[in-house]
Protein backbone atom coordinates (compact mmCIF):
# COMPACT_ATOMS: atom_id res chain seq x y z
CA UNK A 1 28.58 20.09 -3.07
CA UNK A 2 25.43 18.58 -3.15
CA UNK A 3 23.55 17.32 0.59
CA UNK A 4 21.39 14.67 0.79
CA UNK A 5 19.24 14.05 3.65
CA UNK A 6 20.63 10.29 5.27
CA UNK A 7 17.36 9.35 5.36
CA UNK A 8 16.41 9.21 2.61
CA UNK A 9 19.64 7.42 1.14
CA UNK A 10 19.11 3.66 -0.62
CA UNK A 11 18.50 1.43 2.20
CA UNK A 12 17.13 -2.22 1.89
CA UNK A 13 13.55 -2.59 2.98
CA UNK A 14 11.78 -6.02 3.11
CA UNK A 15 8.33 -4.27 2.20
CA UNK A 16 9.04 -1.24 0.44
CA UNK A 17 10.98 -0.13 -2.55
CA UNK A 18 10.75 3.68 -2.41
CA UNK A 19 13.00 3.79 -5.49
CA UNK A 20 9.77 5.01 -7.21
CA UNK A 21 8.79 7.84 -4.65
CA UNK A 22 12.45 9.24 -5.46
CA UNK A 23 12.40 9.08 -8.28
CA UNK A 24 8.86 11.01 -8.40
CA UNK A 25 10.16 13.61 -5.83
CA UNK A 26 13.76 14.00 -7.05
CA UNK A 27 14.36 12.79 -4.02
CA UNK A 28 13.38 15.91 -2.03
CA UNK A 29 13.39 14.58 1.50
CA UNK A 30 10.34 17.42 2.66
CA UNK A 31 8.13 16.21 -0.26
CA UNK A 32 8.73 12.68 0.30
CA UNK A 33 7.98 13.41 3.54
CA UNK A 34 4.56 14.47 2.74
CA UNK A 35 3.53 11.54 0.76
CA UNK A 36 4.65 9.04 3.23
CA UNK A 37 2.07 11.04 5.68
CA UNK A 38 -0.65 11.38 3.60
CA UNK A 39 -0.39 7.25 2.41
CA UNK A 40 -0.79 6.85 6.83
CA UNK A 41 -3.58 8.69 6.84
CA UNK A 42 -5.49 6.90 3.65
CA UNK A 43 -4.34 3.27 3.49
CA UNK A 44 -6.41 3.25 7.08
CA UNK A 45 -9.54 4.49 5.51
CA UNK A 46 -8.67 2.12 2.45
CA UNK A 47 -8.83 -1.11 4.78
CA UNK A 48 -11.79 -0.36 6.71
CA UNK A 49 -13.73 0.26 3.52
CA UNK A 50 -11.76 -3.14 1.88
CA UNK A 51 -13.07 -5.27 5.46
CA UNK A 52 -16.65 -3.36 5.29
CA UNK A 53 -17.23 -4.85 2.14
CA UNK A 54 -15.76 -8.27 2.41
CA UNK A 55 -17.64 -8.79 5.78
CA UNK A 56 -20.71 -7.58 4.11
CA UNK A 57 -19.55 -9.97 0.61
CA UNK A 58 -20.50 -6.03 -1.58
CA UNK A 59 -18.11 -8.01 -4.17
CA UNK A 60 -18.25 -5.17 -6.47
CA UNK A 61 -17.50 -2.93 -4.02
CA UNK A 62 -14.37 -4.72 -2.39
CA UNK A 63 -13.50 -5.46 -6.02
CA UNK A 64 -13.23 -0.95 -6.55
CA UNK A 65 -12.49 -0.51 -2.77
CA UNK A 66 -9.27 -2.70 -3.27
CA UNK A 67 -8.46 -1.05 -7.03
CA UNK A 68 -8.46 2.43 -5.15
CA UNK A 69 -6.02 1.10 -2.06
CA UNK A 70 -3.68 -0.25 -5.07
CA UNK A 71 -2.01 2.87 -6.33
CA UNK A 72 -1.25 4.35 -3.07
CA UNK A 73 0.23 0.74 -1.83
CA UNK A 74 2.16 1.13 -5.80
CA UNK A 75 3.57 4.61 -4.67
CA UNK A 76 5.20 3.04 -1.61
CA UNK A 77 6.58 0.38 -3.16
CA UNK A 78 5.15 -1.97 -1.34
CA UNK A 79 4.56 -4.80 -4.55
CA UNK A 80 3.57 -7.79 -2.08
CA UNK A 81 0.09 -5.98 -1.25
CA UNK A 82 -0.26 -4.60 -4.94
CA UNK A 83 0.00 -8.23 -6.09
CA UNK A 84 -2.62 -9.30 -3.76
CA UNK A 85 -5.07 -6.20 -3.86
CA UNK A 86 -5.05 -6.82 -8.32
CA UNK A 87 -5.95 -10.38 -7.22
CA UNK A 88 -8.16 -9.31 -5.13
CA UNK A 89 -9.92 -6.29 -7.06
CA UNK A 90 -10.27 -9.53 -10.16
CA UNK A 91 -11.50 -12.36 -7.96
CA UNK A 92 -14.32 -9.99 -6.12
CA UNK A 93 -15.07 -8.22 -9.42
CA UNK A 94 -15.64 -11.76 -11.11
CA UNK A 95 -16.70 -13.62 -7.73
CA UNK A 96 -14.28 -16.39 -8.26
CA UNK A 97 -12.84 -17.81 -4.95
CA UNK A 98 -14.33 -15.88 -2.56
CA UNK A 99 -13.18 -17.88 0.09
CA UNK A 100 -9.99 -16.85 -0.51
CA UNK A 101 -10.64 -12.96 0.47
CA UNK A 102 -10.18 -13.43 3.76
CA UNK A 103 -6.53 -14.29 3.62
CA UNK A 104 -6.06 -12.13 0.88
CA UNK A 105 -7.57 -9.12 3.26
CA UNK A 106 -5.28 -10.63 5.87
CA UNK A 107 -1.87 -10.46 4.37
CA UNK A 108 -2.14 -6.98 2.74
CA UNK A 109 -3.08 -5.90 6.83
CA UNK A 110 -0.05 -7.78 8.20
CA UNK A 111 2.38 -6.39 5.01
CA UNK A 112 0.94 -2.63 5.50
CA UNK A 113 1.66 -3.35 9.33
CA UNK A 114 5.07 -4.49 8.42
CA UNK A 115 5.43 -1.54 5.33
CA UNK A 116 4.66 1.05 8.00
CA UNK A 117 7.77 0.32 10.46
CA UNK A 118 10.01 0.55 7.19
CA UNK A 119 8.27 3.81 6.74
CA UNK A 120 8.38 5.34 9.69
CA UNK A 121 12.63 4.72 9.76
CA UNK A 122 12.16 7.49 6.74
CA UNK A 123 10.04 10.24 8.44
C-alpha cells in the first residue's frame, strides 16, 4: 500500500497551486520540502533587489530583477504575482507606465505575504 504524507495531499489554496511542484517532485513530501525552503529564503532577496531598483527608477534593472523573481513565484504556483512580475519585467524594460510600479511592487508583496501562510500549512 502506498503512504502519502497528509500534507502534502490536494488542498485548495487561494495563492498557490502546488500542482506543479508535485508534479516536479513526484510528490516526495522531503523534496518538496526543500524547495518550499529554499523559495523563503530567495523571494526575500528577490524583493529587496525588485524595491532597490524601483526606488532608485534602474528600469532595466527592475525590468531583470522582476524576470529572475518570476520563475521561483511560477514554481509555487503562485500565478497572481507571475502575472504581475511579466507586467512588470515589460513595462520597466520598455518604460511604459511607470507610475504604475508601485502598485505593481505592492501587490506581488501583499500576495507573497499571503502565498507564504499557504506555504507554511505544507512544511
Amino acid at each position: 500500500m502506498h503512504s502519502t504524507n497528509p500534507y502534502f495531499m490536494q488542498q485548495e489554496f487561494k495563492y498557490v497551486d502546488i500542482s506543479f511542484l508535485k508534479n516536479m517532485t513526484s510528490n516526495d513530501p522531503l523534496i518538496m520540502s526543500e524547495i518550499i525552503q529554499l523559495f523563503k529564503m530567495e523571494v526575500p532577496k528577490y524583493m529587496n533587489d525588485i524595491y532597490l531598483h524601483l526606488n532608485n527608477k534602474n528600469w532595466g534593472e527592475l525590468s531583470a530583477a522582476a524576470h529572475k523573481a518570476k520563475s521561483s513565484f511560477a514554481l509555487m504556483g503562485i500565478n497572481e504575482s507571475v502575472s504581475d512580475l511579466k507586467d512588470l519585467e515589460i513595462k520597466s524594460k520598455t518604460q511604459i507606465d511607470t507610475d504604475t510600479f508601485s502598485s505593481i511592487v505592492q501587490n506581488i508583496e501583499r500576495v507573497y505575504h499571503e502565498a507564504m501562510k499557504e506555504l507554511d500549512t505544507l512544511i
